[in-house]
Protein backbone atom coordinates (compact mmCIF):
# COMPACT_ATOMS: atom_id res chain seq x y z
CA UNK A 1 44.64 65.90 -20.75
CA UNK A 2 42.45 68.55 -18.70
CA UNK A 3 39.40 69.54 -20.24
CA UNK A 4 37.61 72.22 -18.29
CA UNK A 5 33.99 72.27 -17.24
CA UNK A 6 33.02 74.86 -19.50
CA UNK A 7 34.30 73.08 -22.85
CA UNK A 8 32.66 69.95 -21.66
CA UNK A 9 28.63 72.07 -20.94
CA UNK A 10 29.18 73.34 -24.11
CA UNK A 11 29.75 69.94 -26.08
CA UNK A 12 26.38 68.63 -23.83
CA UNK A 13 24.10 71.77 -24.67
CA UNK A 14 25.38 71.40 -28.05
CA UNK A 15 23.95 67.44 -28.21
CA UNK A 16 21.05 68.16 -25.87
CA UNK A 17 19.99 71.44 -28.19
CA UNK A 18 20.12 69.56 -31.48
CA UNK A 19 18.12 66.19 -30.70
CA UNK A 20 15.62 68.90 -29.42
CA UNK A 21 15.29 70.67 -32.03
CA UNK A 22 14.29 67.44 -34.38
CA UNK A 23 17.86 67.59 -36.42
CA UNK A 24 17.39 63.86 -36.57
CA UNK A 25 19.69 63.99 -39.88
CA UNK A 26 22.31 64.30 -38.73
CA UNK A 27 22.06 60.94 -37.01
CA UNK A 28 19.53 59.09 -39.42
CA UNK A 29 21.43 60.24 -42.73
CA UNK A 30 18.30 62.45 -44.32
CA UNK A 31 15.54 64.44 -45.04
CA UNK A 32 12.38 62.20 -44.98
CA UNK A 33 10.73 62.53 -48.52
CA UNK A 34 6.73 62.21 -49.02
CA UNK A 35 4.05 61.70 -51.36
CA UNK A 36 0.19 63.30 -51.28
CA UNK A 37 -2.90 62.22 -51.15
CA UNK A 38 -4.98 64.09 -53.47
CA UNK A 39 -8.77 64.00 -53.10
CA UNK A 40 -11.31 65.20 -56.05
CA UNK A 41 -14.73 66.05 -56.33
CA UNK A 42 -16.04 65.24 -60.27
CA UNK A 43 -20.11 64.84 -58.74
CA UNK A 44 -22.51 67.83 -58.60
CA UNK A 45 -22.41 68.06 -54.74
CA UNK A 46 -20.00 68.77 -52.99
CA UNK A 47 -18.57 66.39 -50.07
CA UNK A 48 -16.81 65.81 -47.22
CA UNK A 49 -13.89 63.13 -48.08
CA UNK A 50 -12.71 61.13 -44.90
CA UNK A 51 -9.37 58.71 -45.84
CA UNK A 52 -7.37 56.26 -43.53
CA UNK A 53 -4.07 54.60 -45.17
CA UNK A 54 -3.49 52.17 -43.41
CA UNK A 55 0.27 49.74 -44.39
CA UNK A 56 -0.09 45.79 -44.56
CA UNK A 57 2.08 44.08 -42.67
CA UNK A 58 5.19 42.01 -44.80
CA UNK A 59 4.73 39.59 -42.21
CA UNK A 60 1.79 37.78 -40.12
CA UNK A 61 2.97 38.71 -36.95
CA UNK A 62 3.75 42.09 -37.95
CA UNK A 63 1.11 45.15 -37.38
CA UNK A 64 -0.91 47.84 -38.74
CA UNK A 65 0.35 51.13 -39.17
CA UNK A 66 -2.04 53.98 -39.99
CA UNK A 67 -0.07 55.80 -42.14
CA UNK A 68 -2.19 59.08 -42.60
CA UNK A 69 -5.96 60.15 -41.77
CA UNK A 70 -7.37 63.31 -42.50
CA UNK A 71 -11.05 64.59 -44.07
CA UNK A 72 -11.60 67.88 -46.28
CA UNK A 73 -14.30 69.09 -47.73
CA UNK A 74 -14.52 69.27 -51.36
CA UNK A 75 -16.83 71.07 -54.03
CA UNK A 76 -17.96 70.25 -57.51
CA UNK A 77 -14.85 70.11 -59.61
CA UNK A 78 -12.21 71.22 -57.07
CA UNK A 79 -9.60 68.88 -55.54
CA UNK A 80 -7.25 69.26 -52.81
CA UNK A 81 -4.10 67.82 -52.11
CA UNK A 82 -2.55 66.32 -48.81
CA UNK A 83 0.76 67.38 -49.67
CA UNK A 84 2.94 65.51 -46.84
CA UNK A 85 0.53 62.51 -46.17
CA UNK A 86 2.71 59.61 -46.61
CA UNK A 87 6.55 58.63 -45.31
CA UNK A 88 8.33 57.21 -48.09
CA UNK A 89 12.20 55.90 -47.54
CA UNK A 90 13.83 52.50 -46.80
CA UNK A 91 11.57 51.42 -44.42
CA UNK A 92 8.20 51.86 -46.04
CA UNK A 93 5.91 49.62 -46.46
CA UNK A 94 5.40 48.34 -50.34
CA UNK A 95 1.48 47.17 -50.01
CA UNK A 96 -0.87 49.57 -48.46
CA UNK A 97 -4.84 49.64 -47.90
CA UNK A 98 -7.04 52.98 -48.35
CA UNK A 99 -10.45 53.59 -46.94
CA UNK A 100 -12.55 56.32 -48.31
CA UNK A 101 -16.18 57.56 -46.45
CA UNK A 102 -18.58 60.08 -48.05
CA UNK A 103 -20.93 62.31 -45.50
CA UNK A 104 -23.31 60.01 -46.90
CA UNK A 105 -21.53 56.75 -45.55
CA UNK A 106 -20.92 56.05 -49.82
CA UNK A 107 -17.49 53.78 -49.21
CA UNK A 108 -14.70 52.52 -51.08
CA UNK A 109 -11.53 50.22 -49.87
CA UNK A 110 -8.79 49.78 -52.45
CA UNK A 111 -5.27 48.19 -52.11
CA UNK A 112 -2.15 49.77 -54.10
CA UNK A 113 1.59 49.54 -54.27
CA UNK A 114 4.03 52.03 -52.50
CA UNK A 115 6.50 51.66 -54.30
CA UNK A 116 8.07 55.33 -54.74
CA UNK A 117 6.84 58.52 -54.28
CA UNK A 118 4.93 58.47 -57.50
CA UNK A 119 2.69 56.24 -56.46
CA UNK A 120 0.46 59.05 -54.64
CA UNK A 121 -3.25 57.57 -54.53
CA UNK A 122 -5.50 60.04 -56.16
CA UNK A 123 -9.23 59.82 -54.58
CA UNK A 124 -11.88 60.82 -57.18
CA UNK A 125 -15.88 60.66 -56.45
CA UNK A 126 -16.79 60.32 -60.09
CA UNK A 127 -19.63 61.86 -61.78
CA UNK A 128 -22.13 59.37 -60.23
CA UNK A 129 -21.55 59.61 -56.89
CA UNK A 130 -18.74 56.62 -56.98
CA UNK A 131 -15.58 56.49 -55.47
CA UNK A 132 -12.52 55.58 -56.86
CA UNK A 133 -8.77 55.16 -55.98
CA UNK A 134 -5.81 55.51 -58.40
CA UNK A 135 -1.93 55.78 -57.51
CA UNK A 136 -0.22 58.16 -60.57
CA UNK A 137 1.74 55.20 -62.26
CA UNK A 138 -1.94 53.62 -62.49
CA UNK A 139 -3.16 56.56 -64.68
């Protein structure tokens, strides 16, 4: 069977063009789905909101991923959402650690499940100046 050189380049810029490009679905079988973050101000000042997510390991030789890390500034009574902070498929981690810092070094770590993309952590400084982390199915 002859194939010519042509039909061959084309079959190779075809590959080459498409891993490029980041169409990694059509070798990894998806689109990769997310959750947010959502951050919230309920105090009379408004703050700057820093947050690492950070996975824990299923195993104790197994490492820590920093999942997402960002900071925003938030007013009184507004909130903002992170709308593609976290990976969530087959391979992500259940358990899952978030730290909060205020501008004013006010902190908060807080463990939750990730169990499914409802499970968004919502970060709330409360009326008093408090921090505190929620996932959705936690209400």
């Amino acid at each position: 069977m002859d194939i010519s050189r042509r039909t061959t380049l084309a079959a190779l810029t075809a590959g080459v063009t498409t891993g490029i490009a980041g169409c990694n679905s059509l070798t990894f079988g998806g689109k990769q789905e997310y959750t947010p973050v959502v951050l919230e101000n309920n105090h009379d000042a408004p703050h700057m909101m820093a947050f690492t997510i950070v996975s824990i390991p299923d195993n104790p030789n197994g490492g820590f991923t920093v999942g997402t890390s960002d900071a925003w500034y938030v007013t009184p009574g507004d909130s903002h959402s992170f709308p593609e902070a976290i990976p969530v498929g087959d391979v992500s981690p259940a358990s899952m650690t978030v730290m909060v810092v205020l501008e004013d070094e006010t902190a908060k770590r807080a463990r939750f499940q990730m169990d499914g993309p409802d499970d968004a952590p919502h970060i709330t400084v409360t009326e008093a100046g408090d921090i505190t982390v929620k996932t959705r199915m936690q209400g």
